[in-house]
PDB file of N, CA and C in Angstrom:
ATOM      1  N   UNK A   1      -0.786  33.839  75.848  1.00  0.00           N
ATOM      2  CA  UNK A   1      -1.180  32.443  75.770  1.00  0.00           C
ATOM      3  C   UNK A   1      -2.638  32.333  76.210  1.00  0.00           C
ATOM      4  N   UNK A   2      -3.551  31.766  75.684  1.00  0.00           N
ATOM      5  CA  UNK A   2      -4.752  31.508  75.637  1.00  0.00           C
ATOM      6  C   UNK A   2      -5.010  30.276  77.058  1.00  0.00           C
ATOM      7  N   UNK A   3      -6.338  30.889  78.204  1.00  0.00           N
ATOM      8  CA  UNK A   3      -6.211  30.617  78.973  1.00  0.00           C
ATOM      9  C   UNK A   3      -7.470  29.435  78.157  1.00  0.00           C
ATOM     10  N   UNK A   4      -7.401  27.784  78.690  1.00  0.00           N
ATOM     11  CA  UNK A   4      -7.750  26.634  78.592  1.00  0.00           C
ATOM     12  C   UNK A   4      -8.617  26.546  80.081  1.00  0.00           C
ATOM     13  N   UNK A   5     -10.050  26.349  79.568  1.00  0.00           N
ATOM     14  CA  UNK A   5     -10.457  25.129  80.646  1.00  0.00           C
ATOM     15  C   UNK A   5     -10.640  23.976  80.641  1.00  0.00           C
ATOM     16  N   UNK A   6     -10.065  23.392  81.935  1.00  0.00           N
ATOM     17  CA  UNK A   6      -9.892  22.118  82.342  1.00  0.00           C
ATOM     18  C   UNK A   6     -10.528  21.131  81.436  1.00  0.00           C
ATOM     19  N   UNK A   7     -10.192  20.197  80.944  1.00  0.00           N
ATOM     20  CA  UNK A   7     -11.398  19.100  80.831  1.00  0.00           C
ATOM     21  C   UNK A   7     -11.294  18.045  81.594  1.00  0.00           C
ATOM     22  N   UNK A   8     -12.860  17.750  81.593  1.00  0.00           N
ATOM     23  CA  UNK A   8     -12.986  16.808  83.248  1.00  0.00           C
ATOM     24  C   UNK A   8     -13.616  15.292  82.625  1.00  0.00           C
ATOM     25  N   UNK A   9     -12.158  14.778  82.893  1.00  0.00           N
ATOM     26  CA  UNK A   9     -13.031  13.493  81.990  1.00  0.00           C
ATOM     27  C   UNK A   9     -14.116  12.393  82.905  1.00  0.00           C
ATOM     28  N   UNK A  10     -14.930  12.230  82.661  1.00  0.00           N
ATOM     29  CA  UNK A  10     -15.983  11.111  83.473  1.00  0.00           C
ATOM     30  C   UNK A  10     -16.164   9.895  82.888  1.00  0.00           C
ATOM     31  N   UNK A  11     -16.704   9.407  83.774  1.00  0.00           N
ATOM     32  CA  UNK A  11     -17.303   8.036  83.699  1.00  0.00           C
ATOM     33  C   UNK A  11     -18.951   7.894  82.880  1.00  0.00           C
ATOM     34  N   UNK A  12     -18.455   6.906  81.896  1.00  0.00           N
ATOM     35  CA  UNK A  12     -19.969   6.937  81.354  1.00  0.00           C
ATOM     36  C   UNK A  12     -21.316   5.825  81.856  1.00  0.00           C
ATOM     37  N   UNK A  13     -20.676   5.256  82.837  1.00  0.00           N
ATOM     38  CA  UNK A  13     -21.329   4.442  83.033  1.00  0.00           C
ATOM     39  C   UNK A  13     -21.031   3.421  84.595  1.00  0.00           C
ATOM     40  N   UNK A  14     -21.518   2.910  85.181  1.00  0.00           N
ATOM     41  CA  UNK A  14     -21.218   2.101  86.353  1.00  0.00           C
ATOM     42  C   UNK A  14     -20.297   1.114  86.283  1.00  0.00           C
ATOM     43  N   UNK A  15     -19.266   1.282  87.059  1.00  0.00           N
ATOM     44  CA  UNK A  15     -17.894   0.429  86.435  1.00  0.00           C
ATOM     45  C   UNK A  15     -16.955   0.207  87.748  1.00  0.00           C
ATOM     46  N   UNK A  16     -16.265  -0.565  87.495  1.00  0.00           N
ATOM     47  CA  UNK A  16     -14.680  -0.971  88.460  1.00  0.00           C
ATOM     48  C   UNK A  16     -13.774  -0.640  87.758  1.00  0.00           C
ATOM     49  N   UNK A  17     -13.215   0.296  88.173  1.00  0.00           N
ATOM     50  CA  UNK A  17     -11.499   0.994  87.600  1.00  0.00           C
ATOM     51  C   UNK A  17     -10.709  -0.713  87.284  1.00  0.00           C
ATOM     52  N   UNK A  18     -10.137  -0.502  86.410  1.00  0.00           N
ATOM     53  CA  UNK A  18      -9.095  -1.890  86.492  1.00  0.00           C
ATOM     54  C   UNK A  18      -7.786  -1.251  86.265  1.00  0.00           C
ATOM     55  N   UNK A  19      -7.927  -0.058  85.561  1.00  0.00           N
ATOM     56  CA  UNK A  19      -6.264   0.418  85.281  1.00  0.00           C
ATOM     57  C   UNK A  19      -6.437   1.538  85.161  1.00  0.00           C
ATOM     58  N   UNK A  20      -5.141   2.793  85.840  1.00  0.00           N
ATOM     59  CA  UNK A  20      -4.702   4.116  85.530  1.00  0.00           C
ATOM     60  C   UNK A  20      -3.749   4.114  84.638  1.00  0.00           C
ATOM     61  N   UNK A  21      -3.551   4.487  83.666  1.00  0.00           N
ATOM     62  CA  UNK A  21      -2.610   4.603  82.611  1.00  0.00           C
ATOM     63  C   UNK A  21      -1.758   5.833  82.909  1.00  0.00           C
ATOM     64  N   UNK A  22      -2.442   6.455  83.103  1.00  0.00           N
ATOM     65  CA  UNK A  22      -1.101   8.154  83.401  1.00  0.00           C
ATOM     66  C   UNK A  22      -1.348   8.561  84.824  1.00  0.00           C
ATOM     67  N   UNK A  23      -0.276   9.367  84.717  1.00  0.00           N
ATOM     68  CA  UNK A  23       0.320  10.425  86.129  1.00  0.00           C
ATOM     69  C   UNK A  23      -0.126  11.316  86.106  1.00  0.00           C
ATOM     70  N   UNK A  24      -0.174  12.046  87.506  1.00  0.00           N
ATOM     71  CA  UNK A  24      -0.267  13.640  87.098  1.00  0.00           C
ATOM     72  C   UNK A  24       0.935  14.053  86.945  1.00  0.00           C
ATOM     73  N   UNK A  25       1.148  15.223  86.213  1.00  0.00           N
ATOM     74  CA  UNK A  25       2.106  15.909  84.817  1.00  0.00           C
ATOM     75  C   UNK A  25       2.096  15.194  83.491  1.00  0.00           C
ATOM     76  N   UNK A  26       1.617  14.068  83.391  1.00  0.00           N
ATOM     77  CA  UNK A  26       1.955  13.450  82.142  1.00  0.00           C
ATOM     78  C   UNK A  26       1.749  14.358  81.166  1.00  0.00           C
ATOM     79  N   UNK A  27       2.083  14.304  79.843  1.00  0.00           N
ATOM     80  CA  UNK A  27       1.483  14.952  78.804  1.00  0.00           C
ATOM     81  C   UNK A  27       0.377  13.915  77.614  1.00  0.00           C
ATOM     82  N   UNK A  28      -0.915  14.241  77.633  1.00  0.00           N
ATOM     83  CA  UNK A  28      -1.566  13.115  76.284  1.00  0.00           C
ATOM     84  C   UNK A  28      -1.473  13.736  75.473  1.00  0.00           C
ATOM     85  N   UNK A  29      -2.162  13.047  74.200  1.00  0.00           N
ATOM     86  CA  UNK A  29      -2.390  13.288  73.199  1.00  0.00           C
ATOM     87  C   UNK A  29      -3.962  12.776  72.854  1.00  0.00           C
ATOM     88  N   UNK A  30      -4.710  13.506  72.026  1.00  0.00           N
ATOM     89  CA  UNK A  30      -6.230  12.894  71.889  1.00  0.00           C
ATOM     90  C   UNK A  30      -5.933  11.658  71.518  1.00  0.00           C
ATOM     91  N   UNK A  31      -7.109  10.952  72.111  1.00  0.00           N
ATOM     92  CA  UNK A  31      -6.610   9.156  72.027  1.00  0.00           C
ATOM     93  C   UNK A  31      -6.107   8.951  72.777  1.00  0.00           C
ATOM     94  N   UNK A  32      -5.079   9.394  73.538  1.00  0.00           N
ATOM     95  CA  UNK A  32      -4.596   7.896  75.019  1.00  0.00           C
ATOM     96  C   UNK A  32      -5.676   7.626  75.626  1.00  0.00           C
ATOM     97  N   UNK A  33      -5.410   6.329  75.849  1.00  0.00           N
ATOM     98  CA  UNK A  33      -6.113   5.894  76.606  1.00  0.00           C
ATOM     99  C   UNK A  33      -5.733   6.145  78.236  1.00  0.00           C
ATOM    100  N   UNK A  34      -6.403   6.868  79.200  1.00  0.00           N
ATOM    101  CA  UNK A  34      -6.164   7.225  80.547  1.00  0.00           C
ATOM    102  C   UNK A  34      -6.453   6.670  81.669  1.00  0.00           C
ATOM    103  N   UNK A  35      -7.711   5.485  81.555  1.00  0.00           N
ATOM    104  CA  UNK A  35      -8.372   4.522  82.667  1.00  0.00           C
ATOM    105  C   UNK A  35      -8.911   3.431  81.433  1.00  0.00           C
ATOM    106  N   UNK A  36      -9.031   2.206  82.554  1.00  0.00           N
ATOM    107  CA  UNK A  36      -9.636   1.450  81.613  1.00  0.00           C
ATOM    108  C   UNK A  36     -10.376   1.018  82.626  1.00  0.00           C
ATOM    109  N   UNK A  37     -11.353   0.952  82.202  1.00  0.00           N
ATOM    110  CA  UNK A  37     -13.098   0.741  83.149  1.00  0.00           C
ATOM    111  C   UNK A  37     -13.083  -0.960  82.701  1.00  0.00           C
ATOM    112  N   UNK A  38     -14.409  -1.308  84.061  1.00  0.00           N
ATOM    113  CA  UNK A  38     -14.442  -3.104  83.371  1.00  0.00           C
ATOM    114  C   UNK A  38     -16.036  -2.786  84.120  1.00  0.00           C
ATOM    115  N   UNK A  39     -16.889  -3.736  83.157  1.00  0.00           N
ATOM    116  CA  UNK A  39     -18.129  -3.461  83.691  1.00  0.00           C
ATOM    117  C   UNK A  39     -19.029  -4.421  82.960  1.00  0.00           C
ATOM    118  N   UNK A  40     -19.871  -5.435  83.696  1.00  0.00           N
ATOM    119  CA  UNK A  40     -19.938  -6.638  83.308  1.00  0.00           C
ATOM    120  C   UNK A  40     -19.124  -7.464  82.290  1.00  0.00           C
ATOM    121  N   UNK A  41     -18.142  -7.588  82.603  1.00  0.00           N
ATOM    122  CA  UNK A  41     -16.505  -8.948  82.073  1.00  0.00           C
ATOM    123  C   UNK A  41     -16.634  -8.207  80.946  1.00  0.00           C
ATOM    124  N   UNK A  42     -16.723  -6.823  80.400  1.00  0.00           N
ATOM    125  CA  UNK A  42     -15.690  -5.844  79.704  1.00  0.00           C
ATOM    126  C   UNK A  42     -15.313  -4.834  79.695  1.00  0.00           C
ATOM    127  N   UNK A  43     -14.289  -4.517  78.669  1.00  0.00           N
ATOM    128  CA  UNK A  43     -13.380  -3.539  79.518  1.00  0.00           C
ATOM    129  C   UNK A  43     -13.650  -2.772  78.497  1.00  0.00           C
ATOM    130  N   UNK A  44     -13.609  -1.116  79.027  1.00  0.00           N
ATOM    131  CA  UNK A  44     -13.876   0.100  78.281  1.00  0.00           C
ATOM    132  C   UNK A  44     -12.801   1.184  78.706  1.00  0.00           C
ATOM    133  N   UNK A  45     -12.108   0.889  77.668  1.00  0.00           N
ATOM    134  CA  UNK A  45     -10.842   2.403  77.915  1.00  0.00           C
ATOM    135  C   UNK A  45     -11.752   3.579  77.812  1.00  0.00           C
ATOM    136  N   UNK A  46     -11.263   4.594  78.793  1.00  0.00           N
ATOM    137  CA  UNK A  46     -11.666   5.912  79.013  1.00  0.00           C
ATOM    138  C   UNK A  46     -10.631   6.855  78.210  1.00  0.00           C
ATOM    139  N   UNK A  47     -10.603   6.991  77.040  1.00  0.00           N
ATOM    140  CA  UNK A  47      -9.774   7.989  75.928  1.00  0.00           C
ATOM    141  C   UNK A  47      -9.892   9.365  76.242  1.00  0.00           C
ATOM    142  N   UNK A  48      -8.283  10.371  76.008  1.00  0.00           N
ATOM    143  CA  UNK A  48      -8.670  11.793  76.422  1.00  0.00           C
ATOM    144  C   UNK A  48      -8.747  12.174  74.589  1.00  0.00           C
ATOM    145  N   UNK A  49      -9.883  13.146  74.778  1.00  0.00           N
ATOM    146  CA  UNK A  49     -10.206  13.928  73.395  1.00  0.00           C
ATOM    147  C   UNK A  49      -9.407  15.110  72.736  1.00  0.00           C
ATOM    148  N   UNK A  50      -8.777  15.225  73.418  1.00  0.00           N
ATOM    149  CA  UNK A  50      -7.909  16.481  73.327  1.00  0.00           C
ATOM    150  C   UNK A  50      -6.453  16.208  74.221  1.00  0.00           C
ATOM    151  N   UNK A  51      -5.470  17.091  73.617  1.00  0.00           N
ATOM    152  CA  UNK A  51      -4.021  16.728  74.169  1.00  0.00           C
ATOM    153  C   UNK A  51      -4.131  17.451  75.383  1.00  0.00           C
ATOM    154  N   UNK A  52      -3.303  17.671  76.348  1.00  0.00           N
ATOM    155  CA  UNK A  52      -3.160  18.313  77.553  1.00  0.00           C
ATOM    156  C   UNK A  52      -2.317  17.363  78.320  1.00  0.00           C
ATOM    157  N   UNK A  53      -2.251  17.823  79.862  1.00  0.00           N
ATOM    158  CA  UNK A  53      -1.488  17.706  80.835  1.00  0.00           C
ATOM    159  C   UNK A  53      -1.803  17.283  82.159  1.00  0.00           C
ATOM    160  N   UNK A  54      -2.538  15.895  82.575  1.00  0.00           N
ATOM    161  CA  UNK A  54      -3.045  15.324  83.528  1.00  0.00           C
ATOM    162  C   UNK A  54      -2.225  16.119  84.580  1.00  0.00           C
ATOM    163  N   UNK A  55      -3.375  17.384  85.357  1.00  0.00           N
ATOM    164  CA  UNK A  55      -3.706  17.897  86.461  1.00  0.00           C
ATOM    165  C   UNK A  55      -4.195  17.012  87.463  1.00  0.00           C
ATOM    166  N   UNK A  56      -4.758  15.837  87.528  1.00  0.00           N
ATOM    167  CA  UNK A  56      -5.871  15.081  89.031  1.00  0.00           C
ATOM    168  C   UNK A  56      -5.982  13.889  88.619  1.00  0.00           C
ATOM    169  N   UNK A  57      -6.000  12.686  88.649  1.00  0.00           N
ATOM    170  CA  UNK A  57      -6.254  11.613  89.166  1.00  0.00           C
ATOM    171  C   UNK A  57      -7.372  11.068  90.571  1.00  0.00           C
ATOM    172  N   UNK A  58      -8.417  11.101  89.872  1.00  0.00           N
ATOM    173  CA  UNK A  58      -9.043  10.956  91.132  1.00  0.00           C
ATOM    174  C   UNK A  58      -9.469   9.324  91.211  1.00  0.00           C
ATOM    175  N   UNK A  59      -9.155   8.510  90.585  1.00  0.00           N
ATOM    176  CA  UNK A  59      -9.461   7.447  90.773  1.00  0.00           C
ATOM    177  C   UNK A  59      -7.918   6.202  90.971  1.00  0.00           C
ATOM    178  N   UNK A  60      -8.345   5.090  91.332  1.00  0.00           N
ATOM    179  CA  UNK A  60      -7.288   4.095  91.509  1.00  0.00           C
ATOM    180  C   UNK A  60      -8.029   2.547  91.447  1.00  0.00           C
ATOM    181  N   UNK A  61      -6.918   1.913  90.906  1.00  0.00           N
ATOM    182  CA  UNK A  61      -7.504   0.783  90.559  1.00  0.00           C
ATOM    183  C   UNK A  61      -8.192   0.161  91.803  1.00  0.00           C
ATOM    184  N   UNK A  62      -8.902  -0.546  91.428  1.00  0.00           N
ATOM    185  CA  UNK A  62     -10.607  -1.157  92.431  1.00  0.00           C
ATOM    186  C   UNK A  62     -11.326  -0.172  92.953  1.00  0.00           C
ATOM    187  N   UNK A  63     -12.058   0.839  92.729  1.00  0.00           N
ATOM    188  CA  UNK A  63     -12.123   1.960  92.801  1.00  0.00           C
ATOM    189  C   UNK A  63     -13.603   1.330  91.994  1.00  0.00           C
ATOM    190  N   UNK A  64     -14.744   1.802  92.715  1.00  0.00           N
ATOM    191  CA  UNK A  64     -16.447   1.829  92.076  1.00  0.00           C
ATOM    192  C   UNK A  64     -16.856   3.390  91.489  1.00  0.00           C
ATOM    193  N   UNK A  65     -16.513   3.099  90.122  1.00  0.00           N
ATOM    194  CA  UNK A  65     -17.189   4.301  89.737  1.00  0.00           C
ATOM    195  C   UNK A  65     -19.077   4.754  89.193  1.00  0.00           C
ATOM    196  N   UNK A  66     -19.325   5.903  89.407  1.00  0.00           N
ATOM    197  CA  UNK A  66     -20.766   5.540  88.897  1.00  0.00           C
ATOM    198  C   UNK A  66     -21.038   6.728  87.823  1.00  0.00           C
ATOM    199  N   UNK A  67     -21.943   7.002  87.154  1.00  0.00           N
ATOM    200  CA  UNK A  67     -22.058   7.685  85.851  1.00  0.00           C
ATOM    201  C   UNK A  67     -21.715   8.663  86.040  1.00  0.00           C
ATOM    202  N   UNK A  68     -21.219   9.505  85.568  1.00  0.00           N
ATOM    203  CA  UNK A  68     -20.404  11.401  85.871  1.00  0.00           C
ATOM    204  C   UNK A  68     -19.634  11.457  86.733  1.00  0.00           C
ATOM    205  N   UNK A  69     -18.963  10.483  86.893  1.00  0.00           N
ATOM    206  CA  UNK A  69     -18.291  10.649  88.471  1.00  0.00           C
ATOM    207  C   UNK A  69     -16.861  10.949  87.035  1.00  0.00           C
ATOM    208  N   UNK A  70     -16.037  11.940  88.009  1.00  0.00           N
ATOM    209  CA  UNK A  70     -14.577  12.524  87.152  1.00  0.00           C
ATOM    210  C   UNK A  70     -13.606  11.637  87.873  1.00  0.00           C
ATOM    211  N   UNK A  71     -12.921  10.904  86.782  1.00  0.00           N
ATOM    212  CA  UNK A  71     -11.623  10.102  86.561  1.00  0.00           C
ATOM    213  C   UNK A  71     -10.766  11.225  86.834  1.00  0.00           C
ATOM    214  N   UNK A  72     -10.175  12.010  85.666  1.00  0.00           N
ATOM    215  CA  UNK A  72      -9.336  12.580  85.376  1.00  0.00           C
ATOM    216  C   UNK A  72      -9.504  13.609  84.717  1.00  0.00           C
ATOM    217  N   UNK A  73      -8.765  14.885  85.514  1.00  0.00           N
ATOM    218  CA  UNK A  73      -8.741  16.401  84.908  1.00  0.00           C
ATOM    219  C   UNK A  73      -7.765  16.347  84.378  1.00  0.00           C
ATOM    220  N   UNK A  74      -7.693  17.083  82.787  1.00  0.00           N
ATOM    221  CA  UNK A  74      -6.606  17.791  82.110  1.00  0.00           C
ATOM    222  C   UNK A  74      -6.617  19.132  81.890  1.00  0.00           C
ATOM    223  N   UNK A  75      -5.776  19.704  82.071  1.00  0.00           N
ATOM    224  CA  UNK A  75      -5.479  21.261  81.791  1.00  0.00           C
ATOM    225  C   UNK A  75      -4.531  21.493  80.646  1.00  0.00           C
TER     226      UNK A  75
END
């Protein structure tokens, strides 16, 4: 089995978490949506690009994120 690195999903921009959509173990699919960011009165889902298996959660709702900062690892 072909060893995968992580992908580390970030933040593109200066934002307030408003929602975690998955767990760690979940399984995605490219396209879920995994956080949904709000940043001046709108909201920007954070989509995973690839399928995998939410490893980390590093964020929670009201939570100040700032540009590159990592939401969520998938393995």
């Amino acid at each position: 089995m072909p060893v995968t690195k992580p992908q580390e999903i970030v933040s593109d921009l200066v934002a307030n978490v408003a929602q975690v959509q998955v767990t760690v173990g979940q399984q995605v699919e490219g396209g879920d949506e995994l956080v949904l960011l709000e940043s001046m009165k709108m909201e920007i889902p954070v989509v995973a690009e690839l399928p995998g298996t939410v490893s980390d959660v590093r964020v929670q709702p009201g939570d100040v994120v700032q540009e590159g900062d990592i939401l969520v690892i998938l393995t």
